[in-house]
PDB file of N, CA and C in Angstrom:
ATOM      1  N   UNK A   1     -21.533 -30.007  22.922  1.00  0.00           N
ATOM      2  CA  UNK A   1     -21.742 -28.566  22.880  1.00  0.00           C
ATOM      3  C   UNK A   1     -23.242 -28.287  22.927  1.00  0.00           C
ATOM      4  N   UNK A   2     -23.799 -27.031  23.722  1.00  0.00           N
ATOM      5  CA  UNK A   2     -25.027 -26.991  23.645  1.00  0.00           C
ATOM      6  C   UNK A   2     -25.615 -26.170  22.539  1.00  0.00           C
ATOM      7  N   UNK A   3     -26.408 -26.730  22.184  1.00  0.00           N
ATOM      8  CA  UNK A   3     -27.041 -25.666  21.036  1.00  0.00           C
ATOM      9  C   UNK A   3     -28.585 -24.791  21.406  1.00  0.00           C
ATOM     10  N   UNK A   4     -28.068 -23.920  21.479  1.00  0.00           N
ATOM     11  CA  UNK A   4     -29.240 -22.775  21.979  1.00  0.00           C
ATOM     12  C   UNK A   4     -30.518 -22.556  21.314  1.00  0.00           C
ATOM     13  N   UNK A   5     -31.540 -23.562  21.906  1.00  0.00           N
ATOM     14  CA  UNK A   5     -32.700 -23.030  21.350  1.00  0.00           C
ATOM     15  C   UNK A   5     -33.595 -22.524  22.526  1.00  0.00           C
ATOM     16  N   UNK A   6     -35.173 -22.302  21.971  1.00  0.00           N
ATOM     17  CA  UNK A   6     -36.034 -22.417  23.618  1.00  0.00           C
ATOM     18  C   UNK A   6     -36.340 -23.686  24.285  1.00  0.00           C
ATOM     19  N   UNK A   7     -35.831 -24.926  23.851  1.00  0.00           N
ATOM     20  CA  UNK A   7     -36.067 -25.948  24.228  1.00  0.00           C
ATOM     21  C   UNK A   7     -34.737 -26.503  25.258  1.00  0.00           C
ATOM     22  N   UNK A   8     -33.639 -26.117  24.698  1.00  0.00           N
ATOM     23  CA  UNK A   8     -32.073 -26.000  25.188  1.00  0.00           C
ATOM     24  C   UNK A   8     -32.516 -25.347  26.291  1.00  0.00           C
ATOM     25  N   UNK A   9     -32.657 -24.180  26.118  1.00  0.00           N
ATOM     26  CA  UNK A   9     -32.423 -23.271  27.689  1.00  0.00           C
ATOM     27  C   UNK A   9     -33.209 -23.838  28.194  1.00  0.00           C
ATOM     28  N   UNK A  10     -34.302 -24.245  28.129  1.00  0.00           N
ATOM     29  CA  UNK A  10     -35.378 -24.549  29.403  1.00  0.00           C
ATOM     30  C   UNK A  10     -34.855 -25.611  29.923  1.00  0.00           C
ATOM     31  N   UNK A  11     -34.370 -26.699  28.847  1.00  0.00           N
ATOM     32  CA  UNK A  11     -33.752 -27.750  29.955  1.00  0.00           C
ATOM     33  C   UNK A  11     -32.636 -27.340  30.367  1.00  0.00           C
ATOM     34  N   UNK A  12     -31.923 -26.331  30.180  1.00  0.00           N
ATOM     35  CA  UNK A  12     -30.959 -26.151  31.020  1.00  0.00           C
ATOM     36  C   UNK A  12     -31.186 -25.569  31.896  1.00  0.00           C
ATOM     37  N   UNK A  13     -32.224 -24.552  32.563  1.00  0.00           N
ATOM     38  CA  UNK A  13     -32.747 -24.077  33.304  1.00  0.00           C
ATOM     39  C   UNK A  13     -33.756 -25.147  34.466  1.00  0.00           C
ATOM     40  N   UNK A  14     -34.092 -26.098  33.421  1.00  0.00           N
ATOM     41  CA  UNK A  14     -34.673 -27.762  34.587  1.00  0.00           C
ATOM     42  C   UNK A  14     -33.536 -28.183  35.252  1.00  0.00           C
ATOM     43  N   UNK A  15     -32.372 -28.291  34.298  1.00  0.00           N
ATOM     44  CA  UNK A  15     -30.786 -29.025  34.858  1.00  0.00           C
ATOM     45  C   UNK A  15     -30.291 -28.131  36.227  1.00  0.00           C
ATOM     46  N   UNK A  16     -30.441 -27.040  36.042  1.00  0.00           N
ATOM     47  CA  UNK A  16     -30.076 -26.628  37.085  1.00  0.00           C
ATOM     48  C   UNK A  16     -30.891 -26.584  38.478  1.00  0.00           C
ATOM     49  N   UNK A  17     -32.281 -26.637  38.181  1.00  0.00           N
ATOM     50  CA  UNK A  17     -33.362 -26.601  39.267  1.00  0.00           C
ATOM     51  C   UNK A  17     -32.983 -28.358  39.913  1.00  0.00           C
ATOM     52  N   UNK A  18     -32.897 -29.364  38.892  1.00  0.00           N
ATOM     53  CA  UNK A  18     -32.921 -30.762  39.376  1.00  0.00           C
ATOM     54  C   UNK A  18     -31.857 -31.018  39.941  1.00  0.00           C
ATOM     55  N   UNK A  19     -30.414 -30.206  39.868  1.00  0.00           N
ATOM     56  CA  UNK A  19     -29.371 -30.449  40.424  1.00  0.00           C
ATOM     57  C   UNK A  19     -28.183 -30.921  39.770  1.00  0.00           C
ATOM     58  N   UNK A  20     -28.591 -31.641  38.314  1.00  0.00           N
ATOM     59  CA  UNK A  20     -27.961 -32.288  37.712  1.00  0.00           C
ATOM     60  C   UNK A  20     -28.497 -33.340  36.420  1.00  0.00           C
ATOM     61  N   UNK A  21     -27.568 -34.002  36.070  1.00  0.00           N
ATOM     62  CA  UNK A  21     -27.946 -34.513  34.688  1.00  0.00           C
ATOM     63  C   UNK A  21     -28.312 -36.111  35.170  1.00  0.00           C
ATOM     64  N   UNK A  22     -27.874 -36.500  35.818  1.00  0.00           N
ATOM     65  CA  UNK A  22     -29.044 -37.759  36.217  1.00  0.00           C
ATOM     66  C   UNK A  22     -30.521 -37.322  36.743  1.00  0.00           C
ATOM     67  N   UNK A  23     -30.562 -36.273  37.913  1.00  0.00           N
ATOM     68  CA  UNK A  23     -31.569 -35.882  38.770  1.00  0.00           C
ATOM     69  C   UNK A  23     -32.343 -35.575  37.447  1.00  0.00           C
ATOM     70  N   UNK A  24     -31.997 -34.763  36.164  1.00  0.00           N
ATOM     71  CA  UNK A  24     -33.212 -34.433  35.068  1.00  0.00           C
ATOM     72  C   UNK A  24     -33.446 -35.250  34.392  1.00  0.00           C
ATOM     73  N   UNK A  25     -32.645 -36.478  34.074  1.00  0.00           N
ATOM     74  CA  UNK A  25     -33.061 -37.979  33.731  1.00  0.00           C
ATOM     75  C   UNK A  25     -33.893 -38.031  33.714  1.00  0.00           C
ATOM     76  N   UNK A  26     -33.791 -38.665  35.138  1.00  0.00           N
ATOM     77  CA  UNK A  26     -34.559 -39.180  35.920  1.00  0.00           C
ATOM     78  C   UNK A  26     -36.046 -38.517  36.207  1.00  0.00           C
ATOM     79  N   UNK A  27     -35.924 -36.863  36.266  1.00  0.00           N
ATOM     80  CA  UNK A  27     -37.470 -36.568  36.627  1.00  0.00           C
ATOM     81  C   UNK A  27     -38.319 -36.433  35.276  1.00  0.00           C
ATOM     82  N   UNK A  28     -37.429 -36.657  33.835  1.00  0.00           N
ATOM     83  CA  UNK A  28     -38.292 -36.594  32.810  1.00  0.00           C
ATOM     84  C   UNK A  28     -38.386 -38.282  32.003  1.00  0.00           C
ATOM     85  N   UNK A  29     -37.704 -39.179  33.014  1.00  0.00           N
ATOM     86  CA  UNK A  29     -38.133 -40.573  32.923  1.00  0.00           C
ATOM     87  C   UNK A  29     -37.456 -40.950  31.459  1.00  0.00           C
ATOM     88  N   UNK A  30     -36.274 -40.414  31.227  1.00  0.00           N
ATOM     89  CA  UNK A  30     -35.013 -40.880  29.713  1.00  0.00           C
ATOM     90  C   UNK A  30     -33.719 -41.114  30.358  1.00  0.00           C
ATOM     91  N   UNK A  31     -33.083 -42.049  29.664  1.00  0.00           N
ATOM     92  CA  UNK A  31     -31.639 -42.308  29.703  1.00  0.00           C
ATOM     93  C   UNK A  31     -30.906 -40.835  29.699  1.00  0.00           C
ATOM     94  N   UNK A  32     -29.514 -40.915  30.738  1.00  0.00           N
ATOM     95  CA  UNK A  32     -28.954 -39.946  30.411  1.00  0.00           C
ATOM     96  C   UNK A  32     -28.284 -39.569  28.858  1.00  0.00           C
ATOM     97  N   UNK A  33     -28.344 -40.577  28.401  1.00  0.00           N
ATOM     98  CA  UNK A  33     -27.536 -40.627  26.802  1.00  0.00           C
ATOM     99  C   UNK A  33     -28.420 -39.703  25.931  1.00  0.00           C
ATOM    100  N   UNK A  34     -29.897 -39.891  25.941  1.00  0.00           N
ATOM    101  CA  UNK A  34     -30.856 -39.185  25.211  1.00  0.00           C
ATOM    102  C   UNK A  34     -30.935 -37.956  25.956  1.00  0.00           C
ATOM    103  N   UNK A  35     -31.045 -37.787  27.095  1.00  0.00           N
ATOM    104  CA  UNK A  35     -31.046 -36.248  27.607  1.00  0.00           C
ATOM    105  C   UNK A  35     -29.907 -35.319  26.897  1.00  0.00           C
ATOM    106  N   UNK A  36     -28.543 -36.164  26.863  1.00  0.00           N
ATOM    107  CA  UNK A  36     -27.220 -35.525  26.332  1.00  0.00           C
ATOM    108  C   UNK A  36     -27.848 -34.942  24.708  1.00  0.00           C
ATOM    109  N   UNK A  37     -28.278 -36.309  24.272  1.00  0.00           N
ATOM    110  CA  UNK A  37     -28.769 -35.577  22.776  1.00  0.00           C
ATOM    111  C   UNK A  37     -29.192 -34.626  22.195  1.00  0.00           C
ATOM    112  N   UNK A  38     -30.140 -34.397  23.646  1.00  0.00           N
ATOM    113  CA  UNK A  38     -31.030 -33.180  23.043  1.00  0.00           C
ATOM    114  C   UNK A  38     -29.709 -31.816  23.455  1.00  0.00           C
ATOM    115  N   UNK A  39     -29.308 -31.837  24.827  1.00  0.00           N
ATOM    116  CA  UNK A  39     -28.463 -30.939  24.478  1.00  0.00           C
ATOM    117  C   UNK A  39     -27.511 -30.983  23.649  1.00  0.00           C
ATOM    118  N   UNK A  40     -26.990 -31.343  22.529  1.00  0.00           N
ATOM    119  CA  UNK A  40     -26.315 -31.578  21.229  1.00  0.00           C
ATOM    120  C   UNK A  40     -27.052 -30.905  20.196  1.00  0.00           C
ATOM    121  N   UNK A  41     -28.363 -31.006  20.466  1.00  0.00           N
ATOM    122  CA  UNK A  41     -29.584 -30.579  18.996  1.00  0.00           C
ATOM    123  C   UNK A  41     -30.219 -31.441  19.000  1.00  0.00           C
ATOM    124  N   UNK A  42     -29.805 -32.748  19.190  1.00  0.00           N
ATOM    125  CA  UNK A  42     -31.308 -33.608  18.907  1.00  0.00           C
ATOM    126  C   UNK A  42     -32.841 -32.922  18.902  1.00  0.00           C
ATOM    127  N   UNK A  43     -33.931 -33.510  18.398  1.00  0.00           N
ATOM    128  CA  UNK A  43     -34.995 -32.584  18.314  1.00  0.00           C
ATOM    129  C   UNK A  43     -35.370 -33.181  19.895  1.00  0.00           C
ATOM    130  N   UNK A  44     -36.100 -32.267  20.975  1.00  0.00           N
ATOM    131  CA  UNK A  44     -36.939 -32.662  22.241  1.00  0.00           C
ATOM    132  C   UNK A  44     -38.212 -32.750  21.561  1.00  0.00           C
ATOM    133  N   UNK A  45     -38.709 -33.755  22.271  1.00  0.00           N
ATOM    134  CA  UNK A  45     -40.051 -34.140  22.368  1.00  0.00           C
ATOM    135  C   UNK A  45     -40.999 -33.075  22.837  1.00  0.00           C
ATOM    136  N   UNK A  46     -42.056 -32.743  22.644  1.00  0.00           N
ATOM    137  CA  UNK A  46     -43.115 -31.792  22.470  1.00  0.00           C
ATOM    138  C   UNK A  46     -43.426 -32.210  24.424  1.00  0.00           C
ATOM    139  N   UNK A  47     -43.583 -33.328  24.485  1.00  0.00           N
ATOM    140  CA  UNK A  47     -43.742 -33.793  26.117  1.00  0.00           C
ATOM    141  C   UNK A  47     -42.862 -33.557  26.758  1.00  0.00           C
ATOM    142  N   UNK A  48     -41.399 -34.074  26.389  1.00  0.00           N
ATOM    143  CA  UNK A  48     -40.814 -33.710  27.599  1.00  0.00           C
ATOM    144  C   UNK A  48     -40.404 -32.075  27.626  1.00  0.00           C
ATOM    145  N   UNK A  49     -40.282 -31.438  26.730  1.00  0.00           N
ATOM    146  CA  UNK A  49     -40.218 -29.445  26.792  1.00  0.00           C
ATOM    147  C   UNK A  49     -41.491 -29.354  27.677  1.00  0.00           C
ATOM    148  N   UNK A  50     -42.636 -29.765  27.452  1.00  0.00           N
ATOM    149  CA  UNK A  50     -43.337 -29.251  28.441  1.00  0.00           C
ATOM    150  C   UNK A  50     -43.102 -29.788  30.102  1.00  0.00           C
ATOM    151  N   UNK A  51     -42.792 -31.270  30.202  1.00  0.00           N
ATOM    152  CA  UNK A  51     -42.279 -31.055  31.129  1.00  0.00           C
ATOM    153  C   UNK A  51     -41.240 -30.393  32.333  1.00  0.00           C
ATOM    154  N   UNK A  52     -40.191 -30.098  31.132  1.00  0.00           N
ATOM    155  CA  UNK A  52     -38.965 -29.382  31.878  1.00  0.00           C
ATOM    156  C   UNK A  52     -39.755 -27.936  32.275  1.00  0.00           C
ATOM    157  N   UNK A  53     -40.794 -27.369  30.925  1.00  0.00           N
ATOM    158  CA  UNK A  53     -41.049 -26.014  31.580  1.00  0.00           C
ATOM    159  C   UNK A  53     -42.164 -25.910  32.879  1.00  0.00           C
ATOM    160  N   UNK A  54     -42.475 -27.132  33.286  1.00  0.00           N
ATOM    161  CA  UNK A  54     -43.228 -27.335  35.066  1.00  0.00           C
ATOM    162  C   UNK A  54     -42.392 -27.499  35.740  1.00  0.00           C
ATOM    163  N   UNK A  55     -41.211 -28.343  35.551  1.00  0.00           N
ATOM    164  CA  UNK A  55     -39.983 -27.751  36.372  1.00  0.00           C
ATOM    165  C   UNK A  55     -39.553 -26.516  36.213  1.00  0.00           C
ATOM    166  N   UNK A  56     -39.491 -25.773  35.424  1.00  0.00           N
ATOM    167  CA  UNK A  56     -38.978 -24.508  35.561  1.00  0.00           C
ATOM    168  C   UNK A  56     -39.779 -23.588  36.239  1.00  0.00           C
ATOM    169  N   UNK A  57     -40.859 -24.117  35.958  1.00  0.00           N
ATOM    170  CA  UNK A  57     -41.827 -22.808  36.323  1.00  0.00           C
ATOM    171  C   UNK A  57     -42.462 -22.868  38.052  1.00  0.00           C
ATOM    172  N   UNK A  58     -42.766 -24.480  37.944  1.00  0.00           N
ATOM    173  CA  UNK A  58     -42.962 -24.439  39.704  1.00  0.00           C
ATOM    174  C   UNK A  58     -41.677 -24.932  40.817  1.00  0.00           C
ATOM    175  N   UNK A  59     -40.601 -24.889  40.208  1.00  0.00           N
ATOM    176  CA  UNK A  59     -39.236 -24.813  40.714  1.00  0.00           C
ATOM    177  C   UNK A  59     -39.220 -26.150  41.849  1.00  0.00           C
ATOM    178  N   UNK A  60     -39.989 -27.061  41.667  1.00  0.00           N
ATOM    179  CA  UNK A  60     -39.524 -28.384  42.352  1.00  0.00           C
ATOM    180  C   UNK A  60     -39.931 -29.539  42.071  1.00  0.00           C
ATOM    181  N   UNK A  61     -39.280 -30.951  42.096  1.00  0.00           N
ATOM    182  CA  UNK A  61     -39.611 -31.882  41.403  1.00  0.00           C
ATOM    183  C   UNK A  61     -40.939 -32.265  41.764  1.00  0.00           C
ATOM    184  N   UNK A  62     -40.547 -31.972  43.222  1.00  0.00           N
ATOM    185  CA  UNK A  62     -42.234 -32.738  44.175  1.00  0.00           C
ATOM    186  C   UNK A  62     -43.117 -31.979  43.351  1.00  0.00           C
ATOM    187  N   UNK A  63     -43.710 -31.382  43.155  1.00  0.00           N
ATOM    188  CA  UNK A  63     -44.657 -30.807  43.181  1.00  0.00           C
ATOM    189  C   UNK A  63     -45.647 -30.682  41.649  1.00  0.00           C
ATOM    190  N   UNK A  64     -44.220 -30.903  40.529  1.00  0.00           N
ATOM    191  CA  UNK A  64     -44.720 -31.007  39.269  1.00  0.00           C
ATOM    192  C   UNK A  64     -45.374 -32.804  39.002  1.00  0.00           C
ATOM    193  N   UNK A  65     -46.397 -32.040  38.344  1.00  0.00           N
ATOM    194  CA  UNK A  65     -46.799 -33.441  38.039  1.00  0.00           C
ATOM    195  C   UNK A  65     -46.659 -33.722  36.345  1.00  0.00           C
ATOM    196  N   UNK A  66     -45.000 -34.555  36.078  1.00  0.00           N
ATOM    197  CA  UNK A  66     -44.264 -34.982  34.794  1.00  0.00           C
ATOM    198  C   UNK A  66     -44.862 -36.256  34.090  1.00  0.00           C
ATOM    199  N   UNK A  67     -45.866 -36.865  34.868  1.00  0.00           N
ATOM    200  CA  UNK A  67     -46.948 -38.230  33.871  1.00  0.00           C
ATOM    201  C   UNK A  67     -48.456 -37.479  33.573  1.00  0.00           C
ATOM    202  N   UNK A  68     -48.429 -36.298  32.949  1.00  0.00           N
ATOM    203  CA  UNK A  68     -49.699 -36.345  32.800  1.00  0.00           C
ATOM    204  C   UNK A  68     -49.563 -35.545  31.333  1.00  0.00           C
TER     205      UNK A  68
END
């Protein structure tokens, strides 16, 4: 179940830009098992929220740069 925070929506708002739940895996470089977590509640990492919100915000994988 997802639990709605601002960290929830944004990756769900990355999930949908990446296509899917491997494709956001994969562009924030975690197992799908830990991605699932966080949508459960697990706490997100301070890094990867900011990453999902460069996916959100410049709306493509190419272009965000997610190692810096």
């Amino acid at each position: 179940m997802l639990v709605s925070t601002p960290q929830t929506r944004t990756l769900e708002r990355a999930l949908e830009r990446c296509g899917g739940e491997i494709a956001l895996a994969k562009a924030l470089g975690v197992d799908i098992e830990i991605l699932s977590g966080w949508f459960a509640g697990d706490d997100v990492p301070q890094k990867i929220y900011f990453s999902a919100l460069d996916i959100v915000a410049i709306g493509s994988l190419g272009s965000a740069n997610l190692n810096s």
